[in-house]
C-alpha atoms as a PDB file:
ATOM      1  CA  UNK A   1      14.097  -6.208 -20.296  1.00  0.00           C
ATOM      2  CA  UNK A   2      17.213  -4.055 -20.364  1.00  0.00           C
ATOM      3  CA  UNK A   3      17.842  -4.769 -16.023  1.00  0.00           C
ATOM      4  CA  UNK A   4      16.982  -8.384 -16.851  1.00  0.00           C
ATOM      5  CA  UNK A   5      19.535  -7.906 -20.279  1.00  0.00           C
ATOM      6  CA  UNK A   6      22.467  -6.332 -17.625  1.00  0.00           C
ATOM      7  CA  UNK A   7      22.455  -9.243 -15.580  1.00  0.00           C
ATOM      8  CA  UNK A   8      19.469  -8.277 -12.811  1.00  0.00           C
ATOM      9  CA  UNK A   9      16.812 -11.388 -11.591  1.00  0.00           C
ATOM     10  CA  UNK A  10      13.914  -9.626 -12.358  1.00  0.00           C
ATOM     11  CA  UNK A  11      10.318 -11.133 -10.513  1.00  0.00           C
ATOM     12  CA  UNK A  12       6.998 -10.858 -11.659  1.00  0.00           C
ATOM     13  CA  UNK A  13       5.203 -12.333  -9.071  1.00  0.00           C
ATOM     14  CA  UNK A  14       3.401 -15.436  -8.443  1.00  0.00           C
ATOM     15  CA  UNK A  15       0.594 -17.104 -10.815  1.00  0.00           C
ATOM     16  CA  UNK A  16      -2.701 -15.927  -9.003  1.00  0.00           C
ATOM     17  CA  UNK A  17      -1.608 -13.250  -6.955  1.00  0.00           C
ATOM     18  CA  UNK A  18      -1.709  -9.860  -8.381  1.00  0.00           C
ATOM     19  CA  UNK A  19       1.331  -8.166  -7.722  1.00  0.00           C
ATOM     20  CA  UNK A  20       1.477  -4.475  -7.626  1.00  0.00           C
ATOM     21  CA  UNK A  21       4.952  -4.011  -5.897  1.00  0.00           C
ATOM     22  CA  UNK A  22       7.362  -1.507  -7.232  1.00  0.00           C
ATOM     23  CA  UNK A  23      10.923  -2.643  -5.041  1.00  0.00           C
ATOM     24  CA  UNK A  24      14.406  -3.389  -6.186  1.00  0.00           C
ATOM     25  CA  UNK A  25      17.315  -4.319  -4.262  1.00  0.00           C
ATOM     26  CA  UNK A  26      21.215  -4.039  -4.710  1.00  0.00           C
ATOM     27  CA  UNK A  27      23.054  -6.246  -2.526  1.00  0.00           C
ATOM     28  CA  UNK A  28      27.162  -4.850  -2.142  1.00  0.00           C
ATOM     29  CA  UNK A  29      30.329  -5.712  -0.905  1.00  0.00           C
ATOM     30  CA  UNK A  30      31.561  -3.139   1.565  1.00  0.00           C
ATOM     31  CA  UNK A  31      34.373  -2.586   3.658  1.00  0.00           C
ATOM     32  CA  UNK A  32      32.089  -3.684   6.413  1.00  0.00           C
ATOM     33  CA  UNK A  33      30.090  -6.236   4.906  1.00  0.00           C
ATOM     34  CA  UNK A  34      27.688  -7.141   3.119  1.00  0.00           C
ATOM     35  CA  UNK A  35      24.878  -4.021   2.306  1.00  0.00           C
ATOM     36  CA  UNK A  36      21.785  -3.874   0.765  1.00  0.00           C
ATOM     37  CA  UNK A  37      20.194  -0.779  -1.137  1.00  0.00           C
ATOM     38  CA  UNK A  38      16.105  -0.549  -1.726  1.00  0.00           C
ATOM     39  CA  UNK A  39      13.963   1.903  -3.343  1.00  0.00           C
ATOM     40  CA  UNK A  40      10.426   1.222  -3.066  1.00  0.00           C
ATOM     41  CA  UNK A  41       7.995   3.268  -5.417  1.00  0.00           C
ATOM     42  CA  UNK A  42       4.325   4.269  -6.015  1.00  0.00           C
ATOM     43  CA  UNK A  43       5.487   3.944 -10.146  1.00  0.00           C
ATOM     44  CA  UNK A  44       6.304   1.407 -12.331  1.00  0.00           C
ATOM     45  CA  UNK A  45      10.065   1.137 -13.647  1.00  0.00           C
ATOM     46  CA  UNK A  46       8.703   2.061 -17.095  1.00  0.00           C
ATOM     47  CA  UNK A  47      10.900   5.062 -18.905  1.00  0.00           C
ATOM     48  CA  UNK A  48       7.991   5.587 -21.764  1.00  0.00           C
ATOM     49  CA  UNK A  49       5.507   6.059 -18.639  1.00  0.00           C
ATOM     50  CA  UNK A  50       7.922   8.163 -16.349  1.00  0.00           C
ATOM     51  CA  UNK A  51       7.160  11.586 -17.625  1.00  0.00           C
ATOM     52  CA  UNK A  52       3.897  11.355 -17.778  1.00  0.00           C
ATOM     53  CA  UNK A  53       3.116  10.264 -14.170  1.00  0.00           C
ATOM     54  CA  UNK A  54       3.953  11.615 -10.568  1.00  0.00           C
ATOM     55  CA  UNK A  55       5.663   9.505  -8.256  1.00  0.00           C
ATOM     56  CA  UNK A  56       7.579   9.063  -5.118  1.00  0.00           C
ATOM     57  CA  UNK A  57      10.392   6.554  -4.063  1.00  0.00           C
ATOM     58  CA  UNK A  58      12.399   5.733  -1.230  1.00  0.00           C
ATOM     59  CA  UNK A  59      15.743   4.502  -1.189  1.00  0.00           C
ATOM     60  CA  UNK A  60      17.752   3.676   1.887  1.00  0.00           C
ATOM     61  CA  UNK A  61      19.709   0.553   3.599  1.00  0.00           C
ATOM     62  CA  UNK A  62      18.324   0.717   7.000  1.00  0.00           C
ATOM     63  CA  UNK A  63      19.136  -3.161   8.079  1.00  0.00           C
ATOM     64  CA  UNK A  64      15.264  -4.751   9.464  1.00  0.00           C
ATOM     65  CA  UNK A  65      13.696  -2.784   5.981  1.00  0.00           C
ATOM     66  CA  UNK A  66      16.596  -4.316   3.704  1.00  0.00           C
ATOM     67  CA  UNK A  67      15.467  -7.421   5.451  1.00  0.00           C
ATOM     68  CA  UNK A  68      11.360  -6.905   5.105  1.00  0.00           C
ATOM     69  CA  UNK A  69      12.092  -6.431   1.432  1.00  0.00           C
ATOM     70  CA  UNK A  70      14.010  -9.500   0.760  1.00  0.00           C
ATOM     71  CA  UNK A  71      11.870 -11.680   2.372  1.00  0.00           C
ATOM     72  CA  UNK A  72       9.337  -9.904   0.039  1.00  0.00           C
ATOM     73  CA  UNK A  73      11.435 -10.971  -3.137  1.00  0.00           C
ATOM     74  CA  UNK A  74      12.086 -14.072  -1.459  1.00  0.00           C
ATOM     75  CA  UNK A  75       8.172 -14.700  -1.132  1.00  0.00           C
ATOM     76  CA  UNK A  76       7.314 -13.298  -4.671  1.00  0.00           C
ATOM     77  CA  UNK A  77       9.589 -16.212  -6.208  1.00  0.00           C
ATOM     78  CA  UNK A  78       8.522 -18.812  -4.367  1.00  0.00           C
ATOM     79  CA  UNK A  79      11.789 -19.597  -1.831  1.00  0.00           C
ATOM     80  CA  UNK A  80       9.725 -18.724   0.837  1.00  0.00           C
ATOM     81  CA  UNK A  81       6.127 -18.103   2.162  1.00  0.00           C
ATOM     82  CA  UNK A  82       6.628 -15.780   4.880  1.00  0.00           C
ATOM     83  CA  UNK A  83       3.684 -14.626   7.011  1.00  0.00           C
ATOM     84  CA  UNK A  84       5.518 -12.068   9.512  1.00  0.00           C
ATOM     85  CA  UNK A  85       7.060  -8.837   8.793  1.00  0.00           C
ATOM     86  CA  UNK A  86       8.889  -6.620  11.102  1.00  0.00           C
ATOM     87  CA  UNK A  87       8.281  -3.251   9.524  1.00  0.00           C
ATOM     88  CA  UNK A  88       6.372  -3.072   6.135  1.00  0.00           C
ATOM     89  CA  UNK A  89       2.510  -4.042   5.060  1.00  0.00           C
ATOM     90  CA  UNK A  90       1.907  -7.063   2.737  1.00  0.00           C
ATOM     91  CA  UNK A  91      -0.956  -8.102   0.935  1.00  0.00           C
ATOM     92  CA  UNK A  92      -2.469 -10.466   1.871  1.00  0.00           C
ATOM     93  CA  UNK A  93       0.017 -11.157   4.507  1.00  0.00           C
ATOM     94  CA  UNK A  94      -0.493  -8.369   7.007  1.00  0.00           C
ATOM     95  CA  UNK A  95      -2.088  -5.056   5.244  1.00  0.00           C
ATOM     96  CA  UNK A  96      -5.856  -6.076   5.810  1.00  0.00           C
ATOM     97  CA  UNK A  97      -5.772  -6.371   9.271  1.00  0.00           C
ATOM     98  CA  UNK A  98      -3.845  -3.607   9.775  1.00  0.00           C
ATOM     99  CA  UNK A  99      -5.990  -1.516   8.266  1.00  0.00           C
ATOM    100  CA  UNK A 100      -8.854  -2.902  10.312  1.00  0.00           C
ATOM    101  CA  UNK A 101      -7.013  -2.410  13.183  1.00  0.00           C
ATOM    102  CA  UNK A 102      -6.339   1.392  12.592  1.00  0.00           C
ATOM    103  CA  UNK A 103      -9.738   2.184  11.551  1.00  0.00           C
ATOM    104  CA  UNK A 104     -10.413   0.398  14.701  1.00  0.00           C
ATOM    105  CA  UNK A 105      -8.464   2.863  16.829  1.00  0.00           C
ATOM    106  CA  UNK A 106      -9.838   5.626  15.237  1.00  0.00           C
ATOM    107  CA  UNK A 107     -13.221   4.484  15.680  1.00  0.00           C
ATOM    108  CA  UNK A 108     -12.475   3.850  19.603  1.00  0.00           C
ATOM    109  CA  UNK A 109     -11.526   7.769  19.450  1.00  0.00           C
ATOM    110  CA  UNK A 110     -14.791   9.166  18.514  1.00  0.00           C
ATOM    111  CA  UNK A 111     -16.975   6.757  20.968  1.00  0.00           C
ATOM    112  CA  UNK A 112     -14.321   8.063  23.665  1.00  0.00           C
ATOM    113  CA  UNK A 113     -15.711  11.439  22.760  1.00  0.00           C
ATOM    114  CA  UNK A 114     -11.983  12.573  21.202  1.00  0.00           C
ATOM    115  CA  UNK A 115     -11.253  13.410  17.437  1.00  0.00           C
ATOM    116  CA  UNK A 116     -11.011  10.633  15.277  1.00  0.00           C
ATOM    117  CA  UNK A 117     -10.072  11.375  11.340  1.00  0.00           C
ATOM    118  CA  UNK A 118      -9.525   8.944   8.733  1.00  0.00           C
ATOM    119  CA  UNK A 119      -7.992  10.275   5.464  1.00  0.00           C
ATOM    120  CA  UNK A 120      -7.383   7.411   2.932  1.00  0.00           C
ATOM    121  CA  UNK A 121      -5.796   7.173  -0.154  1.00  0.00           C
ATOM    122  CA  UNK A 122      -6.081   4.377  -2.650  1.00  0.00           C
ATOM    123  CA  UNK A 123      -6.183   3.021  -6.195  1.00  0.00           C
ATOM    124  CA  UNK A 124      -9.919   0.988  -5.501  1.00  0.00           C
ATOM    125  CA  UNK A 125     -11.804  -0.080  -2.524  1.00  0.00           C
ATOM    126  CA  UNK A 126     -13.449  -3.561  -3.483  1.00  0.00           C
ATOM    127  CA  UNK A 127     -12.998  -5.388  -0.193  1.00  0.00           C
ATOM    128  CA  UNK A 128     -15.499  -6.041   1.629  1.00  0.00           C
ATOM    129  CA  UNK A 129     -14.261  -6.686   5.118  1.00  0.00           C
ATOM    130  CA  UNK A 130     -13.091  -2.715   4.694  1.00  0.00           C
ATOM    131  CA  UNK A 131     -15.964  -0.972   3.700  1.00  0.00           C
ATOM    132  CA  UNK A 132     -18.006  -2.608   6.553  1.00  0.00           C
ATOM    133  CA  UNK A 133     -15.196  -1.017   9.072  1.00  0.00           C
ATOM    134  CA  UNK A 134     -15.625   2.193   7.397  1.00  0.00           C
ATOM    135  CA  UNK A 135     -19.293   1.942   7.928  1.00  0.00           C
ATOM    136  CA  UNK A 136     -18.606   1.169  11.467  1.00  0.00           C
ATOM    137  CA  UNK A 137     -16.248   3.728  12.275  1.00  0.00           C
ATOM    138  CA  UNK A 138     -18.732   6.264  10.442  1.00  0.00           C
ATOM    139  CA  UNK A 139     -21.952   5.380  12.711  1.00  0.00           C
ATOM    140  CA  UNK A 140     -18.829   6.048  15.956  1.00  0.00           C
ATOM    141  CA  UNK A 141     -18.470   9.342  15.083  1.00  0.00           C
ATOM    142  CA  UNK A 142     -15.199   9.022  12.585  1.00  0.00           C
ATOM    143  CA  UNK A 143     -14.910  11.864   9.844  1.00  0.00           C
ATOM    144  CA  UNK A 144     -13.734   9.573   6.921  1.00  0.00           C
ATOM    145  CA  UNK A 145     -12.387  11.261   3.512  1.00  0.00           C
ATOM    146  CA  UNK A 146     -11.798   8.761   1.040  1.00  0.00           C
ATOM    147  CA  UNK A 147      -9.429   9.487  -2.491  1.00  0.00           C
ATOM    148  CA  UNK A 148     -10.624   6.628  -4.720  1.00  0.00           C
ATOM    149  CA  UNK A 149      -8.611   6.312  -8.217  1.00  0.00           C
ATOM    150  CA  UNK A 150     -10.929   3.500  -9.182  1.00  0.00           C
ATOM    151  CA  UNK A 151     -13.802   1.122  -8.285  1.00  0.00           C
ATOM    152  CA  UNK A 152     -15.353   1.568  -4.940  1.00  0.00           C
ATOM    153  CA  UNK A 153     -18.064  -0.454  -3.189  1.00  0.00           C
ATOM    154  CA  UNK A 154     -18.648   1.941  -0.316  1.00  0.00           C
ATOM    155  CA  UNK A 155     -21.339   3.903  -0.792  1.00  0.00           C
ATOM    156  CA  UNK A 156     -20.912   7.516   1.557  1.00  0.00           C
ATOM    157  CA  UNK A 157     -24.017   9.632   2.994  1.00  0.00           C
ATOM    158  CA  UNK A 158     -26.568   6.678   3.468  1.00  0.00           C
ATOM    159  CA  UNK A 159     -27.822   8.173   6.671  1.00  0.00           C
ATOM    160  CA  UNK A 160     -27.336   6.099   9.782  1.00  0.00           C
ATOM    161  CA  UNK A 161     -24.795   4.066   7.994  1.00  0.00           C
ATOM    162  CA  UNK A 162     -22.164   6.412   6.510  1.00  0.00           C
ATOM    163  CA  UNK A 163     -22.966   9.907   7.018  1.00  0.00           C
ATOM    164  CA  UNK A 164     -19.355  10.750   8.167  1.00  0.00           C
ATOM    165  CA  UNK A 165     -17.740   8.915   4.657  1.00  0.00           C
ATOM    166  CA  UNK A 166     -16.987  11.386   1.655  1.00  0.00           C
ATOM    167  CA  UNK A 167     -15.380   9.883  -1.114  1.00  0.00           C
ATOM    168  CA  UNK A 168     -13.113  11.820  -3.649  1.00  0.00           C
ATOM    169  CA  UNK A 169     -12.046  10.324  -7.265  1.00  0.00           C
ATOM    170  CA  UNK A 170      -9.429  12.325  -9.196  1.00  0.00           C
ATOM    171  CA  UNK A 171      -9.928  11.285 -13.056  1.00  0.00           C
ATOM    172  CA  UNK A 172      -9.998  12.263 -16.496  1.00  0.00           C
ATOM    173  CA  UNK A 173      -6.946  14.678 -17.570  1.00  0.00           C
ATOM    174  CA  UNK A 174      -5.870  14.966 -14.227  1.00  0.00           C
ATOM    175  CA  UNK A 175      -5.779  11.365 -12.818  1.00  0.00           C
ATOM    176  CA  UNK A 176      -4.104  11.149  -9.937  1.00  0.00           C
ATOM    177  CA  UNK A 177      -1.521   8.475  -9.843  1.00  0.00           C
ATOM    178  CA  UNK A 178       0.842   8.911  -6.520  1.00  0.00           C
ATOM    179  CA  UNK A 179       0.134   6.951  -3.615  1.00  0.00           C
ATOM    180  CA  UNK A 180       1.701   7.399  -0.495  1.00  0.00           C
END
């Protein structure tokens, strides 16, 4: 309320899409131009909530992100309903099949008889698309070491199917709330 009260267009996101991004922008006048400032963050821009949790931010003005982001904001209020992105994931835009497609690689690495090592980190794993790759890139040969805050549907050490997935959950006094 107090960046909306100061004059700031504060989004929400779209009815029906949970949105979990934590971006602003600043767009200024410069002696060369026009600028714009980001800082995307793991956290929520909540000051009774910032002490008590880790998180990590980065700000910056490199041009194609500045760009990425807007069309971001630009999506999340409806003036747009982009589908390509030149440097940033977006769910459901982009993320999921990236995602596939890395697991895919590393998968490809193990049957090609070279290390493959998946280490991911992420509030739940409910999709289903996902935890089939991960069963796939198990049965290749892929060690896979999964940090879970919350729900997950993959089940690890069902022999033949994921003996290479172990999955780690932080809770309880020391919930783990940074995500890279």
């Amino acid at each position: 309320r107090t960046l909306e009260n100061a004059g700031c267009h504060v989004t929400y996101g779209l009815v029906g899409l949970k949105t979990h991004a934590k971006l602003s922008l600043a767009v200024r006048e410069e002696e060369d131009g026009l600028r714009t400032y980001y800082h995307v963050g793991t956290g929520n821009y909540n000051a009774k909530t910032a002490t008590l949790y880790t998180d990590f931010g980065l700000y910056g003005c490199q041009p194609e992100l500045a760009a990425d982001l807007m069309d971001v904001f630009n999506f999340l209020t409806g003036y747009s309903r982009q589908t390509v992105y030149r440097k940033i994931l977006v769910a459901p835009v982009n993320m999921r099949q990236r995602f596939l497609d890395l697991i895919d690689t590393e998968a490809a690495h193990a049957l090609a008889g070279r290390p493959a090592r998946l280490i991911i980190q992420m509030n739940g794993l409910d999709d289903q698309q996902l935890v089939q790759k991960l069963y796939e890139a198990s049965q290749a040969g892929v060690q896979c070491d999964l940090i879970v805050r919350g729900n997950c549907r993959l089940r690890p050490g069902l022999p033949g199917i994921s003996d290479n997935i172990r999955v780690l959950s932080v809770i309880g006094r020391f919930l783990e709330h940074p995500r890279i």
